[in-house]
C-alpha atoms as a PDB file:
ATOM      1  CA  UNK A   1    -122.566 -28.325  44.301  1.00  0.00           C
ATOM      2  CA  UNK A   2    -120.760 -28.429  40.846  1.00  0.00           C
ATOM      3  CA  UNK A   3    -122.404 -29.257  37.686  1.00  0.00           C
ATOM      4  CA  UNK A   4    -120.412 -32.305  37.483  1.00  0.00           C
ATOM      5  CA  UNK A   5    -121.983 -33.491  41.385  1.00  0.00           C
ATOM      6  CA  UNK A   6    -125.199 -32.223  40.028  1.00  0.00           C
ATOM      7  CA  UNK A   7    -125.045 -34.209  36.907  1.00  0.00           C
ATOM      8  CA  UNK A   8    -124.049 -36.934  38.667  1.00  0.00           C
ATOM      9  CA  UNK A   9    -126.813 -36.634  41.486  1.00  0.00           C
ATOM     10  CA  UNK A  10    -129.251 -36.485  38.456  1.00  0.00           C
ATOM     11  CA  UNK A  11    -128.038 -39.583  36.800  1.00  0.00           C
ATOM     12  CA  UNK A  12    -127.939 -41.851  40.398  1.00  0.00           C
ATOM     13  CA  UNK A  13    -131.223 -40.644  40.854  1.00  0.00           C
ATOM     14  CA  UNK A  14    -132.873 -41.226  37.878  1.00  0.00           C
ATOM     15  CA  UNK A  15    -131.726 -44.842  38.192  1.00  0.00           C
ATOM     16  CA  UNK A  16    -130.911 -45.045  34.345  1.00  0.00           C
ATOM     17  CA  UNK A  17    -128.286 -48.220  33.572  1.00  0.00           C
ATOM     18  CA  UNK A  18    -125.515 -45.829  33.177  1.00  0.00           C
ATOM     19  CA  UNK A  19    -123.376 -48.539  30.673  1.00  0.00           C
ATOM     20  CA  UNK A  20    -126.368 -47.272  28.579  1.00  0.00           C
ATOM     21  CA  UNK A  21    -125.466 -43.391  28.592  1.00  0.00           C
ATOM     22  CA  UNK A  22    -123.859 -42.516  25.343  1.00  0.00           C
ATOM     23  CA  UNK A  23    -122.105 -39.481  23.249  1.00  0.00           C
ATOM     24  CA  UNK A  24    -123.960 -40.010  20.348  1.00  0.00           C
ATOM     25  CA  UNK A  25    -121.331 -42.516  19.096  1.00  0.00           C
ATOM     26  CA  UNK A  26    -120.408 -44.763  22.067  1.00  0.00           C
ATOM     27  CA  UNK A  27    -121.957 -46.132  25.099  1.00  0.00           C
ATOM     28  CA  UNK A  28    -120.122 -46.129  28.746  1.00  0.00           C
ATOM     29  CA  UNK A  29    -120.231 -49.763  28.457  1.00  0.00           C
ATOM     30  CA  UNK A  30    -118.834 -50.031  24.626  1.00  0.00           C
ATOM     31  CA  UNK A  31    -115.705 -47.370  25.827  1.00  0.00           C
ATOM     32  CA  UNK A  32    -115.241 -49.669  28.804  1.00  0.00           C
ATOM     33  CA  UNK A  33    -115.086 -52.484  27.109  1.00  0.00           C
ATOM     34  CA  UNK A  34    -112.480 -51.088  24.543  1.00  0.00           C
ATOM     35  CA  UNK A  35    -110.495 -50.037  27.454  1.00  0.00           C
ATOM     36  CA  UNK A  36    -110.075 -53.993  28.865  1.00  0.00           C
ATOM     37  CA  UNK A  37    -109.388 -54.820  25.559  1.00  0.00           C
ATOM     38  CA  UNK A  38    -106.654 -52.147  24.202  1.00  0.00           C
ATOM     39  CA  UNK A  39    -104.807 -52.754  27.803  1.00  0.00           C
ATOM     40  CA  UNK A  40    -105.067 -56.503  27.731  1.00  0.00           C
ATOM     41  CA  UNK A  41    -103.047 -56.458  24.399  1.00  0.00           C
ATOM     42  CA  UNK A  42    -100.929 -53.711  26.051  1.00  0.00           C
ATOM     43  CA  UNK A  43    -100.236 -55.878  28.867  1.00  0.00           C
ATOM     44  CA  UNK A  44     -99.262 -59.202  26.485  1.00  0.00           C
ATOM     45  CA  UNK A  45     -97.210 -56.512  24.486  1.00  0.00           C
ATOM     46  CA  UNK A  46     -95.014 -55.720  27.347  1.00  0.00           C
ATOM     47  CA  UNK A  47     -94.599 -59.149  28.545  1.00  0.00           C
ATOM     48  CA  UNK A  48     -93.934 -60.699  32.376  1.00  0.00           C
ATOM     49  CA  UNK A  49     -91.639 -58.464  33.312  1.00  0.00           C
ATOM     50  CA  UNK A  50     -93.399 -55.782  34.555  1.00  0.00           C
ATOM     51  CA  UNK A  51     -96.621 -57.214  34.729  1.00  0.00           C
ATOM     52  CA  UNK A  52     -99.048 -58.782  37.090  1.00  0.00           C
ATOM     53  CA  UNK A  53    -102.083 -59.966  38.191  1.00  0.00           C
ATOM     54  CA  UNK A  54    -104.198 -60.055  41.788  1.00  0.00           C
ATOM     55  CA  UNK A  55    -107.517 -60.726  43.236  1.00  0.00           C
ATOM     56  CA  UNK A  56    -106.348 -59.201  46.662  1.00  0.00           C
ATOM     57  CA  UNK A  57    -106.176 -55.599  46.858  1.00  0.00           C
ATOM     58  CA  UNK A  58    -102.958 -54.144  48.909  1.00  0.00           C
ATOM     59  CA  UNK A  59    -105.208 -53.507  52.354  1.00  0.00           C
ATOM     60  CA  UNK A  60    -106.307 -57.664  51.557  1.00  0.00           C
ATOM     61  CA  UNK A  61    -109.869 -56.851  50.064  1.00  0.00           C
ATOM     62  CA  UNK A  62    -111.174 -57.712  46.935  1.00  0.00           C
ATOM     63  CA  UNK A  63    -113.844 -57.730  44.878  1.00  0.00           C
ATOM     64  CA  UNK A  64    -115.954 -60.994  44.161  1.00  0.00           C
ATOM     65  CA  UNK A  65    -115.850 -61.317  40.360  1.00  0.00           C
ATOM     66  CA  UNK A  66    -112.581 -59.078  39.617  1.00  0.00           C
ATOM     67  CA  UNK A  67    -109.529 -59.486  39.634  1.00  0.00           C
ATOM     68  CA  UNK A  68    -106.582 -56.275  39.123  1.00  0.00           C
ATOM     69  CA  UNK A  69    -104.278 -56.446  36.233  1.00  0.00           C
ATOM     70  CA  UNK A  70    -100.972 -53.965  36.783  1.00  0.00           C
ATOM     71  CA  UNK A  71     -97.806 -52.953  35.089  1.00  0.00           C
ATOM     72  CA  UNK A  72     -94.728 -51.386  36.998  1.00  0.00           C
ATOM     73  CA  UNK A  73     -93.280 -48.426  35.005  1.00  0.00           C
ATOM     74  CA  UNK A  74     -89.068 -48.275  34.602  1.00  0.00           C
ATOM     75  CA  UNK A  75     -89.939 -44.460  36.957  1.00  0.00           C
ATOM     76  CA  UNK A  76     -91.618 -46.720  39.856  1.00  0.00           C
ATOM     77  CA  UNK A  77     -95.236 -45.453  38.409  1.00  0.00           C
ATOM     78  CA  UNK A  78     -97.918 -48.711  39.288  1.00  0.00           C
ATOM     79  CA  UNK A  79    -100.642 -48.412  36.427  1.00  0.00           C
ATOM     80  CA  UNK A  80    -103.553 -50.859  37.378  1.00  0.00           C
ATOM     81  CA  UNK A  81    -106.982 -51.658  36.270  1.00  0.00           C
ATOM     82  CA  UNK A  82    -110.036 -53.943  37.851  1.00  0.00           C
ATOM     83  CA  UNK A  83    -111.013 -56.072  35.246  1.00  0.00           C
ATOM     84  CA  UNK A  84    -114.030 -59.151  35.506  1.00  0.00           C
ATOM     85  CA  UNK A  85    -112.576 -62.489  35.842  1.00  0.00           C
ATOM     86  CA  UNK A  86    -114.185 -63.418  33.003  1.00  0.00           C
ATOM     87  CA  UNK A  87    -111.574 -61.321  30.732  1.00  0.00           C
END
């Protein structure tokens, strides 16, 4: 096992509310929420173009309360994120 499985074993174990884990500056939950944010405004930046939105994953699953928000690159790259519906 690596230290990052055994970390990881530890945390899952402990069953700590890992949004709550921080670095001292942020939480998981603050940096995640950031992220959704910064690539939101990303997303309106680049316009329709390139980039969409789907509840459905590509094998027809999804996941109740998300939906995924994706931009096509110009070098056929597919960047996507889940993000809550409520975003």
């Amino acid at each position: 096992m690596t230290k990052e499985e055994a970390l990881n074993y530890i945390i899952k174990e402990s069953g700590c509310d890992t949004n709550k884990i921080s670095d001292g500056y942020h939480t998981f939950e603050q940096l995640y929420e950031h992220r959704i944010i910064l690539y939101i405004a990303l997303c309106n930046m680049i316009g329709n173009g390139s980039v969409w939105k789907s509840k459905m994953h590509s094998d027809g699953t999804e996941w109740d309360g998300w939906f995924l928000l994706g931009i096509d690159t110009r070098d056929g790259i597919q960047i996507t994120y889940h993000l809550p519906i409520s975003k």
